[in-house]
PDB file of N, CA and C in Angstrom:
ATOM      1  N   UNK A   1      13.201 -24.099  25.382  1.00  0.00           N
ATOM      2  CA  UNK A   1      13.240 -22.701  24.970  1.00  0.00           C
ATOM      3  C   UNK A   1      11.868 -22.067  25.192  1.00  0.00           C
ATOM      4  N   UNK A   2      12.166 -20.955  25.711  1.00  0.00           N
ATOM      5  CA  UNK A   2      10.994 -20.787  26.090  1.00  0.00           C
ATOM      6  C   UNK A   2      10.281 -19.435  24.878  1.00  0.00           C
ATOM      7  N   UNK A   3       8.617 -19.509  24.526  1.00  0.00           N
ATOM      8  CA  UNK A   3       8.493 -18.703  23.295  1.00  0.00           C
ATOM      9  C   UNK A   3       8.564 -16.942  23.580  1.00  0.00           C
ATOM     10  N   UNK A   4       8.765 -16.327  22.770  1.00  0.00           N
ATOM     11  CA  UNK A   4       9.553 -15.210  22.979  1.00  0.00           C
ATOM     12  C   UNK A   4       9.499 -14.479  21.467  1.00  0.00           C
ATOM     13  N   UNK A   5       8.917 -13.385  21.036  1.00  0.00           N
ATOM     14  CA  UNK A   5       9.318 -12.356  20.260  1.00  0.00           C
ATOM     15  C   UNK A   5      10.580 -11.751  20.115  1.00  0.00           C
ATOM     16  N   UNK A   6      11.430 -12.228  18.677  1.00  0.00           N
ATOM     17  CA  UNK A   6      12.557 -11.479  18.731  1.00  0.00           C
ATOM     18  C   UNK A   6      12.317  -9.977  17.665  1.00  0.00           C
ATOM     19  N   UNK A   7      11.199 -10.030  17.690  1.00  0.00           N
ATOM     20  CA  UNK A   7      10.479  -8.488  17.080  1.00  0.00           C
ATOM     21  C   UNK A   7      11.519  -8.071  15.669  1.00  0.00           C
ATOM     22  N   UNK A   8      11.851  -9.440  14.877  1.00  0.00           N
ATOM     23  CA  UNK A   8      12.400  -9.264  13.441  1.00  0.00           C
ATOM     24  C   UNK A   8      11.736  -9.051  12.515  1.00  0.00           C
ATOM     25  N   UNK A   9      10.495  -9.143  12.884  1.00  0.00           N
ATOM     26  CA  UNK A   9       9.523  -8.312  11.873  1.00  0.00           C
ATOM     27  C   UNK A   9       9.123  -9.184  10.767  1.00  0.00           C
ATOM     28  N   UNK A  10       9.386 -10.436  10.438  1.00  0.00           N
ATOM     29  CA  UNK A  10       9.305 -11.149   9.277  1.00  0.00           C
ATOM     30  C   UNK A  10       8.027 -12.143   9.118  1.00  0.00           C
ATOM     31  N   UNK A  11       7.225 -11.847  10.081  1.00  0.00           N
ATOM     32  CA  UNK A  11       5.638 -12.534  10.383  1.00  0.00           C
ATOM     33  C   UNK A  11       5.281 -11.532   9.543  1.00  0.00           C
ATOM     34  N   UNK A  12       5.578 -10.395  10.331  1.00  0.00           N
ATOM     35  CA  UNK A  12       4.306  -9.347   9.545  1.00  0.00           C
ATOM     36  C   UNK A  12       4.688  -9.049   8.106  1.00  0.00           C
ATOM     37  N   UNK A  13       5.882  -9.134   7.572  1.00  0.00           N
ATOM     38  CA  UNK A  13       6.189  -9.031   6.007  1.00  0.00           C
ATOM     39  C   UNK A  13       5.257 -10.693   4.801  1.00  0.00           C
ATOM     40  N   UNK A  14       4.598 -11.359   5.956  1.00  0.00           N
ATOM     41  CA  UNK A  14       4.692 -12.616   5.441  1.00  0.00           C
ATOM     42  C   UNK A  14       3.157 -13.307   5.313  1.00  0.00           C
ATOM     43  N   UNK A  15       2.536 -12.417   6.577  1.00  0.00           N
ATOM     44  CA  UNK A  15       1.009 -13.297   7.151  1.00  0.00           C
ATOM     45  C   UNK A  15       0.028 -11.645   7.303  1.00  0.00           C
ATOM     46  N   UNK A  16      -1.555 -12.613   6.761  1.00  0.00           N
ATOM     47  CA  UNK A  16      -2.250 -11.003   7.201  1.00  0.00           C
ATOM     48  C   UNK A  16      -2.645 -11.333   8.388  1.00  0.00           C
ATOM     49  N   UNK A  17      -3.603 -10.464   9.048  1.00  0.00           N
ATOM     50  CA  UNK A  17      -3.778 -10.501  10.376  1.00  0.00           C
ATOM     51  C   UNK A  17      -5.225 -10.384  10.151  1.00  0.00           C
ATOM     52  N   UNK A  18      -5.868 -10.960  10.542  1.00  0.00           N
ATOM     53  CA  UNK A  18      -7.208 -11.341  11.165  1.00  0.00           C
ATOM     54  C   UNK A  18      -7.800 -10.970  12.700  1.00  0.00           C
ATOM     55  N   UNK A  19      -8.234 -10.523  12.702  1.00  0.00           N
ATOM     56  CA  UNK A  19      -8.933  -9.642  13.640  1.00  0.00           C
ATOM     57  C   UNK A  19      -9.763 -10.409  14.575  1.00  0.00           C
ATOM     58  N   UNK A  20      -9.841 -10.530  16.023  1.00  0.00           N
ATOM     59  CA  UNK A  20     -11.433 -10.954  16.507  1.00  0.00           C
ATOM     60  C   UNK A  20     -12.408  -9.973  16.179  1.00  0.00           C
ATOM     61  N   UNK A  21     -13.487 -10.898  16.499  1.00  0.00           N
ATOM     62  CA  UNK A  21     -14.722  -9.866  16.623  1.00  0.00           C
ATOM     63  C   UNK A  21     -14.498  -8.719  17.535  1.00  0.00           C
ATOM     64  N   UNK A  22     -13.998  -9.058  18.822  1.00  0.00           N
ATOM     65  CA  UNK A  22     -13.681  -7.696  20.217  1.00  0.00           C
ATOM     66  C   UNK A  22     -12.711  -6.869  18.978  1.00  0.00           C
ATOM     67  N   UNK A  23     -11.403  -7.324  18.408  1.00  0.00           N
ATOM     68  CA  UNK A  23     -10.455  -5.805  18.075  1.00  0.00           C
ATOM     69  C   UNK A  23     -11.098  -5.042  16.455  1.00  0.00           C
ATOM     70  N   UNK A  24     -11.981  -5.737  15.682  1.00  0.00           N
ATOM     71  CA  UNK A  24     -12.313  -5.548  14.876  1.00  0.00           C
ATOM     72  C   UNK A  24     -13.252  -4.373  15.404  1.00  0.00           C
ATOM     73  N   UNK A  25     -14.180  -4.860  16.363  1.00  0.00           N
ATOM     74  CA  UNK A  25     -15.091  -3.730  16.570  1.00  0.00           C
ATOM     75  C   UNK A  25     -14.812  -2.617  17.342  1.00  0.00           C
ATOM     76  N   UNK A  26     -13.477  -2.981  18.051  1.00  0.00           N
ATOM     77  CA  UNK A  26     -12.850  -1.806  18.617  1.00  0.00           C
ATOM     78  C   UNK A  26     -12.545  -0.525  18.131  1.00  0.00           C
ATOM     79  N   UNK A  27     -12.575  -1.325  16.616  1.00  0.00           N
ATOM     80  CA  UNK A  27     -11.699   0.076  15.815  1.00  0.00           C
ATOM     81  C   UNK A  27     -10.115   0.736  16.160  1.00  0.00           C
ATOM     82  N   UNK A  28      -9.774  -0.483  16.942  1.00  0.00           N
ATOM     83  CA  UNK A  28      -8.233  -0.056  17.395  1.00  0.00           C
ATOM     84  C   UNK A  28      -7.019   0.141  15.847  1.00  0.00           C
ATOM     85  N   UNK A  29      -7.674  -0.379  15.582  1.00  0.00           N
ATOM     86  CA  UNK A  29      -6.789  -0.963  13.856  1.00  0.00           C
ATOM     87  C   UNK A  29      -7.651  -0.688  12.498  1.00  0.00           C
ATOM     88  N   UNK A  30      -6.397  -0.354  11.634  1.00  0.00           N
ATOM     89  CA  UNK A  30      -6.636   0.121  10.589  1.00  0.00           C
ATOM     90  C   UNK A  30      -7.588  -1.375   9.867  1.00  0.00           C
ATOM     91  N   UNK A  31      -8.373  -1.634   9.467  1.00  0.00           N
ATOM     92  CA  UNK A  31      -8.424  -3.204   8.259  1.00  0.00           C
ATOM     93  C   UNK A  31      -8.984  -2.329   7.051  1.00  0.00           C
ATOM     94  N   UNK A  32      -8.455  -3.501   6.383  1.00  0.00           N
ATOM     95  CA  UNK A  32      -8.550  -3.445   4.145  1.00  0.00           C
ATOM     96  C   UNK A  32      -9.941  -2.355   3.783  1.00  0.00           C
ATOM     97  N   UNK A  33     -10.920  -2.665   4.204  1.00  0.00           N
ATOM     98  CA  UNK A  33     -11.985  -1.866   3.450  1.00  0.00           C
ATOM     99  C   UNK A  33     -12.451  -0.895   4.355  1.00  0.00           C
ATOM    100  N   UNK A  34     -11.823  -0.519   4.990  1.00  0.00           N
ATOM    101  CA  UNK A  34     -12.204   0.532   6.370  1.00  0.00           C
ATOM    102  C   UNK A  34     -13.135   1.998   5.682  1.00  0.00           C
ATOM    103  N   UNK A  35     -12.051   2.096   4.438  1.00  0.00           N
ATOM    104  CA  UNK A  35     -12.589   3.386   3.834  1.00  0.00           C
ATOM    105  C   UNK A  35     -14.271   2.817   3.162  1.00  0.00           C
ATOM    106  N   UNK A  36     -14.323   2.287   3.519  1.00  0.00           N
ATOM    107  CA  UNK A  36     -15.687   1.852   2.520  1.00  0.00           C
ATOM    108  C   UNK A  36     -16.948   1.459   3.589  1.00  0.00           C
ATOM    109  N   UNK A  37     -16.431   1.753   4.814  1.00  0.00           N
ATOM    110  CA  UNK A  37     -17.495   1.742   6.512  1.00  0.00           C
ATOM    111  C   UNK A  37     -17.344   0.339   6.812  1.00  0.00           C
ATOM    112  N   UNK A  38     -17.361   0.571   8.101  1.00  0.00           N
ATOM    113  CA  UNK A  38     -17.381  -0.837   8.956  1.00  0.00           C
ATOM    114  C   UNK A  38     -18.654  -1.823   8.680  1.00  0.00           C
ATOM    115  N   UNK A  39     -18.025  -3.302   8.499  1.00  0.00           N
ATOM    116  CA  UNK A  39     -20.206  -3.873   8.498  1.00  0.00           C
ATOM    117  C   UNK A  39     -19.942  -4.210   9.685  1.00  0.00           C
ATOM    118  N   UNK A  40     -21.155  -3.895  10.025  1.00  0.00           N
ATOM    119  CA  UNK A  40     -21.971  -3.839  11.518  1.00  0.00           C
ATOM    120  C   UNK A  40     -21.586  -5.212  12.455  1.00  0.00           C
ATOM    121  N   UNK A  41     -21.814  -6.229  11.142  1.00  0.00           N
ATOM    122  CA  UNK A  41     -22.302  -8.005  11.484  1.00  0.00           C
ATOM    123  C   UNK A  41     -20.495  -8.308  11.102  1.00  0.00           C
ATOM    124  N   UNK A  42     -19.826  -8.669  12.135  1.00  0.00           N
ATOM    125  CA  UNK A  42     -18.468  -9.597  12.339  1.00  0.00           C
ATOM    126  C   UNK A  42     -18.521 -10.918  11.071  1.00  0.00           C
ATOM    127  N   UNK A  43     -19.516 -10.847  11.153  1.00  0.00           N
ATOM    128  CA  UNK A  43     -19.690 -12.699  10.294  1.00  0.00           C
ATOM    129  C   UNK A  43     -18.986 -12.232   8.753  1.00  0.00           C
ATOM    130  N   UNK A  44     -20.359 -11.326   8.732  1.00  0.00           N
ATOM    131  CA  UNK A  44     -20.248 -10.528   6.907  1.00  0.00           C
ATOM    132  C   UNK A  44     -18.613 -10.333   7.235  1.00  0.00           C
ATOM    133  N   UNK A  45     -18.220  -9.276   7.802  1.00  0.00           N
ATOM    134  CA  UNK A  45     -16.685  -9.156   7.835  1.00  0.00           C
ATOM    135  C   UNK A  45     -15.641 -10.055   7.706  1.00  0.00           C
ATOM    136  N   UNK A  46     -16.031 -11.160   8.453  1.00  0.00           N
ATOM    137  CA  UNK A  46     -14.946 -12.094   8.148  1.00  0.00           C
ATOM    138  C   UNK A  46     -15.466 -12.569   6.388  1.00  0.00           C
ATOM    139  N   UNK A  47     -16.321 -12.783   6.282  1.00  0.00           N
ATOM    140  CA  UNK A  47     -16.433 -13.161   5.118  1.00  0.00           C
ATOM    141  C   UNK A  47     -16.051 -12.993   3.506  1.00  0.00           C
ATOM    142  N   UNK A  48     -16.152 -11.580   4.266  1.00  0.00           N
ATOM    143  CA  UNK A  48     -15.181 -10.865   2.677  1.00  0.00           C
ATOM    144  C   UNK A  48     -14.153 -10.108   3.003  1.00  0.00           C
ATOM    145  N   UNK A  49     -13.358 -10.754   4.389  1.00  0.00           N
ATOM    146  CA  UNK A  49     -12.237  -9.947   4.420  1.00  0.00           C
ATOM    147  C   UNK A  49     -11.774  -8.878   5.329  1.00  0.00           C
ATOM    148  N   UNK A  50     -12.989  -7.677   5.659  1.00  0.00           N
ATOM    149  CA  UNK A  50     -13.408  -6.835   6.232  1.00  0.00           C
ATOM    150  C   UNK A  50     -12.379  -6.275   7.573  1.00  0.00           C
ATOM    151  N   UNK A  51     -12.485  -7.843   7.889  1.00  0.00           N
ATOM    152  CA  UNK A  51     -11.662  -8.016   9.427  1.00  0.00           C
ATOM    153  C   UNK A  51     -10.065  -8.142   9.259  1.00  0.00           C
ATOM    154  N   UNK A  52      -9.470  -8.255   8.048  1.00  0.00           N
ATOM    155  CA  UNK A  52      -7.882  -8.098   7.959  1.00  0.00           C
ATOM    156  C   UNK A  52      -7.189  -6.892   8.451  1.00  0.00           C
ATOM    157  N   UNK A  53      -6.332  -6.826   8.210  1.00  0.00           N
ATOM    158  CA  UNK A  53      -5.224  -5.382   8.947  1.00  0.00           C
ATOM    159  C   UNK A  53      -4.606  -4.983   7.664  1.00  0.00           C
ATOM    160  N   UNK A  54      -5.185  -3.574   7.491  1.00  0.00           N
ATOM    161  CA  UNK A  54      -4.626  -3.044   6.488  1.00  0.00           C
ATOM    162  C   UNK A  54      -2.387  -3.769   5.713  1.00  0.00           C
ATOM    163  N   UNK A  55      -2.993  -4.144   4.539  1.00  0.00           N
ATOM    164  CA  UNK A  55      -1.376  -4.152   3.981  1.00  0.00           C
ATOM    165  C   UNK A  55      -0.673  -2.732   3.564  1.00  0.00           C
ATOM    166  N   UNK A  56       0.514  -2.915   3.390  1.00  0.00           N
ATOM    167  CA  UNK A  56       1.486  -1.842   2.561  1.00  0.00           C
ATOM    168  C   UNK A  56       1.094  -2.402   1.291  1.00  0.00           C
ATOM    169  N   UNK A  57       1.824  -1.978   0.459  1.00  0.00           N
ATOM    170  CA  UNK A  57       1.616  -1.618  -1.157  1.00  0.00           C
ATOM    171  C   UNK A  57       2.381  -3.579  -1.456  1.00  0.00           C
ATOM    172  N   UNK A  58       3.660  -3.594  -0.513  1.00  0.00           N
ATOM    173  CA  UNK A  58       4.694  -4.579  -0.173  1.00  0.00           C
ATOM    174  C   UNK A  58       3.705  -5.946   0.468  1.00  0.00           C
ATOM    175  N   UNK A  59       2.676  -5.650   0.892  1.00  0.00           N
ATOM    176  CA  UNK A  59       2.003  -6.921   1.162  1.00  0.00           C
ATOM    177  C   UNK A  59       2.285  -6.891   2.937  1.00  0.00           C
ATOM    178  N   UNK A  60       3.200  -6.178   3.252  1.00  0.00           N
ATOM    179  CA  UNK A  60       3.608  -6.266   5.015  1.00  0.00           C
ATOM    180  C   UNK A  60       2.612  -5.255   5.677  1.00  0.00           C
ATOM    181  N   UNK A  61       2.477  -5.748   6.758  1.00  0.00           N
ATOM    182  CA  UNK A  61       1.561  -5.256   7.639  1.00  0.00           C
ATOM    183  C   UNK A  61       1.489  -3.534   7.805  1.00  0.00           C
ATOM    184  N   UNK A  62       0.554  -3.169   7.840  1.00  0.00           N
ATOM    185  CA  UNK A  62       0.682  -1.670   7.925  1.00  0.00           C
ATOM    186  C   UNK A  62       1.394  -0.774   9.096  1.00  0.00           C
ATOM    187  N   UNK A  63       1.290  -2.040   9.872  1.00  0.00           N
ATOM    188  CA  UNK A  63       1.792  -1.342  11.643  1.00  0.00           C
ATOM    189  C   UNK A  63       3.455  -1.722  11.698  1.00  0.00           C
ATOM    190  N   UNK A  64       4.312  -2.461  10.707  1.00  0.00           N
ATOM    191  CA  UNK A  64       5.818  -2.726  10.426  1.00  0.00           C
ATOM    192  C   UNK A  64       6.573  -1.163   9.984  1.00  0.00           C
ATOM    193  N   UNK A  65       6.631  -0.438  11.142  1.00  0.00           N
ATOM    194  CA  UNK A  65       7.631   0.586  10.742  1.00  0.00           C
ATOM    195  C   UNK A  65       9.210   0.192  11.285  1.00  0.00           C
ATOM    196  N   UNK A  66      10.205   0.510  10.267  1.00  0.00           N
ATOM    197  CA  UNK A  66      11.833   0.144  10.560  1.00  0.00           C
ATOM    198  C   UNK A  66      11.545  -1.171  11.272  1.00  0.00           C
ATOM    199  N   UNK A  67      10.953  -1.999  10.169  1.00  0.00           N
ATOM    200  CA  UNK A  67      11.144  -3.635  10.695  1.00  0.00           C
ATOM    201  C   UNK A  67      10.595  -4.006  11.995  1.00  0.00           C
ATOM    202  N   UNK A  68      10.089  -3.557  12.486  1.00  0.00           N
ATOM    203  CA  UNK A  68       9.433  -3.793  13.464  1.00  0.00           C
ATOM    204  C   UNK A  68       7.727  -3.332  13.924  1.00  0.00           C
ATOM    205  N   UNK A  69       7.523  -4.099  14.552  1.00  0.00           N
ATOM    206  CA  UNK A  69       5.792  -3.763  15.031  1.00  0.00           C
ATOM    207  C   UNK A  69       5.590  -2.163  15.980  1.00  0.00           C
ATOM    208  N   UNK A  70       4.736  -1.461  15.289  1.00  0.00           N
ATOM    209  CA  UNK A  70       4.880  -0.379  15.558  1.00  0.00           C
ATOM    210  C   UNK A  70       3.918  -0.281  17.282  1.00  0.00           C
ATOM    211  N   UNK A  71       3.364  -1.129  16.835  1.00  0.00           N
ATOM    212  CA  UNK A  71       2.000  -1.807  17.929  1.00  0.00           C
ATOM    213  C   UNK A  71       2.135  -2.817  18.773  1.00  0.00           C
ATOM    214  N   UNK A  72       3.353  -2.803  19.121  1.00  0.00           N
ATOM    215  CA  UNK A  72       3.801  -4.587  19.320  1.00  0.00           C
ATOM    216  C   UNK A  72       3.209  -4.280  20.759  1.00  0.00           C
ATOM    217  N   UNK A  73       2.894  -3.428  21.929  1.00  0.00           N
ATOM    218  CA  UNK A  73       2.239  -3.928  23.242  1.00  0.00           C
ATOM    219  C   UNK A  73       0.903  -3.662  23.101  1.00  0.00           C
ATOM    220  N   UNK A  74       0.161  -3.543  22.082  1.00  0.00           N
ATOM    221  CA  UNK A  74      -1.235  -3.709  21.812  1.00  0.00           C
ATOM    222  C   UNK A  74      -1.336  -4.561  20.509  1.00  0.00           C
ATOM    223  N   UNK A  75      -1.018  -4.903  20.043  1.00  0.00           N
ATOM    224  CA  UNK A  75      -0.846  -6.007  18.465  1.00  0.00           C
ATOM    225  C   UNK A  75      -2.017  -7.071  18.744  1.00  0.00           C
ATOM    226  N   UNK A  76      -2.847  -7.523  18.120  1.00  0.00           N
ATOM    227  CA  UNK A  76      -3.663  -8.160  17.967  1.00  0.00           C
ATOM    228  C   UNK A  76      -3.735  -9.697  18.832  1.00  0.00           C
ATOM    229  N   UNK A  77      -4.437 -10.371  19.017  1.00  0.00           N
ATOM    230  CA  UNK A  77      -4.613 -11.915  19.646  1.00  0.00           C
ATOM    231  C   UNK A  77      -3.696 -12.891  18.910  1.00  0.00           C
ATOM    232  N   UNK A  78      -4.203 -12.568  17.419  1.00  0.00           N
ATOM    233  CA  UNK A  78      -3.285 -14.018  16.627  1.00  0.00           C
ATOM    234  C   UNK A  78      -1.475 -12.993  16.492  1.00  0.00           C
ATOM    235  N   UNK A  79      -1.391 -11.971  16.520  1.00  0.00           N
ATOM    236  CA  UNK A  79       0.206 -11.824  16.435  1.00  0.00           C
ATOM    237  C   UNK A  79       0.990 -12.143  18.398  1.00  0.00           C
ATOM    238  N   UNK A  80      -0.138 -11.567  19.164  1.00  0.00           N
ATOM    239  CA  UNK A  80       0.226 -12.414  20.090  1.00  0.00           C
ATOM    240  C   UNK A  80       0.482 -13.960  20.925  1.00  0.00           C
ATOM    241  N   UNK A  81      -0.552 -13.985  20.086  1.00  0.00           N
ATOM    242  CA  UNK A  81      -0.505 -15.706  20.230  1.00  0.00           C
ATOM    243  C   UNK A  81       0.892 -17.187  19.409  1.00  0.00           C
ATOM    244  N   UNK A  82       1.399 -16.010  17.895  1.00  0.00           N
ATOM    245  CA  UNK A  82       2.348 -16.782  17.255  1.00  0.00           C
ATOM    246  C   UNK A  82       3.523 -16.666  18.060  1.00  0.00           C
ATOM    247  N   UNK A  83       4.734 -17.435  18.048  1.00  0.00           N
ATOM    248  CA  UNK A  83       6.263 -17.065  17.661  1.00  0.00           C
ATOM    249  C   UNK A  83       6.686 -18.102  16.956  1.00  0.00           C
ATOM    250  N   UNK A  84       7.937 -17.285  16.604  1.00  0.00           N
ATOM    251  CA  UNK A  84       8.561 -18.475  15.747  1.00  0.00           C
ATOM    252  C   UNK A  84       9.031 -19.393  16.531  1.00  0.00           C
ATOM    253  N   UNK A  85       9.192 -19.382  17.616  1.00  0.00           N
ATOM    254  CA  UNK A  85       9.818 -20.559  18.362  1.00  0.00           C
ATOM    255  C   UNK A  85       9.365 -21.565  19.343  1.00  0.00           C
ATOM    256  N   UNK A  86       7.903 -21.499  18.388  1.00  0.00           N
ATOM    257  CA  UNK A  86       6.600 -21.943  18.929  1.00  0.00           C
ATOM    258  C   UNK A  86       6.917 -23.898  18.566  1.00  0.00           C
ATOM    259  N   UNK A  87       6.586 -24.412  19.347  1.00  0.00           N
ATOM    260  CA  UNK A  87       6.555 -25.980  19.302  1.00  0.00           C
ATOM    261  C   UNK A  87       5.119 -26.512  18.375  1.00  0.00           C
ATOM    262  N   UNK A  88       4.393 -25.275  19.026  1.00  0.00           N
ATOM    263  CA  UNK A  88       3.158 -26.014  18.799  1.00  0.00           C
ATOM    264  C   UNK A  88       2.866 -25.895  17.313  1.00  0.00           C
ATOM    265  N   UNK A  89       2.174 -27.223  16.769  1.00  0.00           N
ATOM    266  CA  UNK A  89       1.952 -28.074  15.656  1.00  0.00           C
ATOM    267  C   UNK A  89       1.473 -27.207  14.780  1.00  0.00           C
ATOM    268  N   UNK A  90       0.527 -26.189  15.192  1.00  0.00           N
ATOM    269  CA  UNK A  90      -0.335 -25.475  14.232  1.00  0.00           C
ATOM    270  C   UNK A  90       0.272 -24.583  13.255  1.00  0.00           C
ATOM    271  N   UNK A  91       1.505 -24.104  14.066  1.00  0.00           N
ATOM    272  CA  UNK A  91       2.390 -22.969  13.718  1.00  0.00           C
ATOM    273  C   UNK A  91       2.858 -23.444  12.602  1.00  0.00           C
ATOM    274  N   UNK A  92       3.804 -24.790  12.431  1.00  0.00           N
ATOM    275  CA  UNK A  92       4.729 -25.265  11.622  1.00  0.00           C
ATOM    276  C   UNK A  92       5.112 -25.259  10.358  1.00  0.00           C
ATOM    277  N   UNK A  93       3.583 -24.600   9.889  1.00  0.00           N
ATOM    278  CA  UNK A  93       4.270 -24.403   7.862  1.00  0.00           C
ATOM    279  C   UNK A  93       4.343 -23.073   8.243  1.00  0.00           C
ATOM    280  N   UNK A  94       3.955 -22.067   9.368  1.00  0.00           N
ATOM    281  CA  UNK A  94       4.146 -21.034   9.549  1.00  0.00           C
ATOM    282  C   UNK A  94       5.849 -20.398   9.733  1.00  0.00           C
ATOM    283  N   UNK A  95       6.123 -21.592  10.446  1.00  0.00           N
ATOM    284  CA  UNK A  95       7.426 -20.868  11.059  1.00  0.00           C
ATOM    285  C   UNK A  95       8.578 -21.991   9.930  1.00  0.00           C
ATOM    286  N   UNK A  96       7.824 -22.278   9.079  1.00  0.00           N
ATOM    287  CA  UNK A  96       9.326 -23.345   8.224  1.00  0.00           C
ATOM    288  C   UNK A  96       8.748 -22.159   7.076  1.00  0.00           C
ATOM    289  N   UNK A  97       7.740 -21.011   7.067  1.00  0.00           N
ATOM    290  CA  UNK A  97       8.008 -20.323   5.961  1.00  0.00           C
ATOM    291  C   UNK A  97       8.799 -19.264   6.229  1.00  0.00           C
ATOM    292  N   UNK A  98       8.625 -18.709   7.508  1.00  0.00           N
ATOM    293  CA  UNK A  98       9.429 -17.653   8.420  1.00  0.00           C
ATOM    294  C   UNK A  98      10.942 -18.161   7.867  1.00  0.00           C
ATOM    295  N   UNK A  99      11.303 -19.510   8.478  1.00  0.00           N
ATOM    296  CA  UNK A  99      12.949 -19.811   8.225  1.00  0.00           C
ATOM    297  C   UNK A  99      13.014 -19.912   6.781  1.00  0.00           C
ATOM    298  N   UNK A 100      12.222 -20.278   6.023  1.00  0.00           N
ATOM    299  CA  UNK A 100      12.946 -19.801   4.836  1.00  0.00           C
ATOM    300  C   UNK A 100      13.082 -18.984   4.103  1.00  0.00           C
ATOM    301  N   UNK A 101      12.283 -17.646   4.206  1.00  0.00           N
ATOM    302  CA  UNK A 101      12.388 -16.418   4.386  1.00  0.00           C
ATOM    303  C   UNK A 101      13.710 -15.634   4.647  1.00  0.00           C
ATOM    304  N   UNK A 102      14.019 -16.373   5.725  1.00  0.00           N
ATOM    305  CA  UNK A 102      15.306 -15.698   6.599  1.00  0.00           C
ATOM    306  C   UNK A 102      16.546 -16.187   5.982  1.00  0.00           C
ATOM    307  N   UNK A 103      16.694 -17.119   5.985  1.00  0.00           N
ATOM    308  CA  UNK A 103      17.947 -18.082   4.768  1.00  0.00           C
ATOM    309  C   UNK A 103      17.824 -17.217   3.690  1.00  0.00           C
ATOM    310  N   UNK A 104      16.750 -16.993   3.133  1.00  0.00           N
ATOM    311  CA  UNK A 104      17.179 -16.418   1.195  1.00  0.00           C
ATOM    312  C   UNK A 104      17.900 -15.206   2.073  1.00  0.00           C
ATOM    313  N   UNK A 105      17.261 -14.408   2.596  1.00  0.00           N
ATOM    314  CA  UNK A 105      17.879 -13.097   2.910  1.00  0.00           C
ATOM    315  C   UNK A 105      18.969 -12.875   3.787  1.00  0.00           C
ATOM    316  N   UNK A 106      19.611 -13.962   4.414  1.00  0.00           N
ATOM    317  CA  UNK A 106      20.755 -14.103   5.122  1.00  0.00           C
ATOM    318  C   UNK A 106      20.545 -14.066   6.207  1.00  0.00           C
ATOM    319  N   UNK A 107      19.311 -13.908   6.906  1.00  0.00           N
ATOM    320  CA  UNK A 107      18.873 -13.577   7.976  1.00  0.00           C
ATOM    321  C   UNK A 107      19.645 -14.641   8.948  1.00  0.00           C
ATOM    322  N   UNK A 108      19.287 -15.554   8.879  1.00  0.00           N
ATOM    323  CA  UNK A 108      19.800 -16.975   9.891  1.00  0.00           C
ATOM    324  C   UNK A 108      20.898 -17.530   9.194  1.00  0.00           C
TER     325      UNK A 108
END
């Protein structure tokens, strides 16, 4: 199977998003303390956070409009880099939290 976005939206209700240094400083994206000025230094940012992607009130990603990624052909490195139908090892408490997610809600 090959990996593939079925753009159900249930990463971003589930995981925050972490930023590189390149999209963080881009300013392409909203992150958590934005209103409070960018720090300059990536490091400090990751450190307290700085570099996340703004949440909803709901904890889901700010860019999830009608269940889906509002940003999905510019969306960040790590939302490009996941799927759920990813083999690889790293993913795996990721995507067994995704499926069980989807079971309570009938999804699968």
């Amino acid at each position: 199977m090959e990996d593939k976005c079925s753009q159900c939206g249930v990463c971003c209700k589930l995981f925050v998003i972490n930023l590189t240094e390149e999209e963080y400083k881009s300013r392409k994206y909203k992150t958590q303390f934005e209103e409070f000025g960018l720090t300059k230094e990536f490091k400090e940012a990751e450190l307290c956070g700085a570099n996340i992607i703004t949440q909803k009130e709901d904890e889901s990603c700010i860019y999830l409009k009608d269940g889906t990624c509002s940003i999905h052909s510019i969306r960040p490195k790590s939302c490009r880099e996941f799927f759920c139908t990813s083999k690889n090892p790293i993913f795996k408490t990721m995507i067994k939290k995704i499926t069980n997610y989807k079971r309570s809600f009938g999804i699968i």
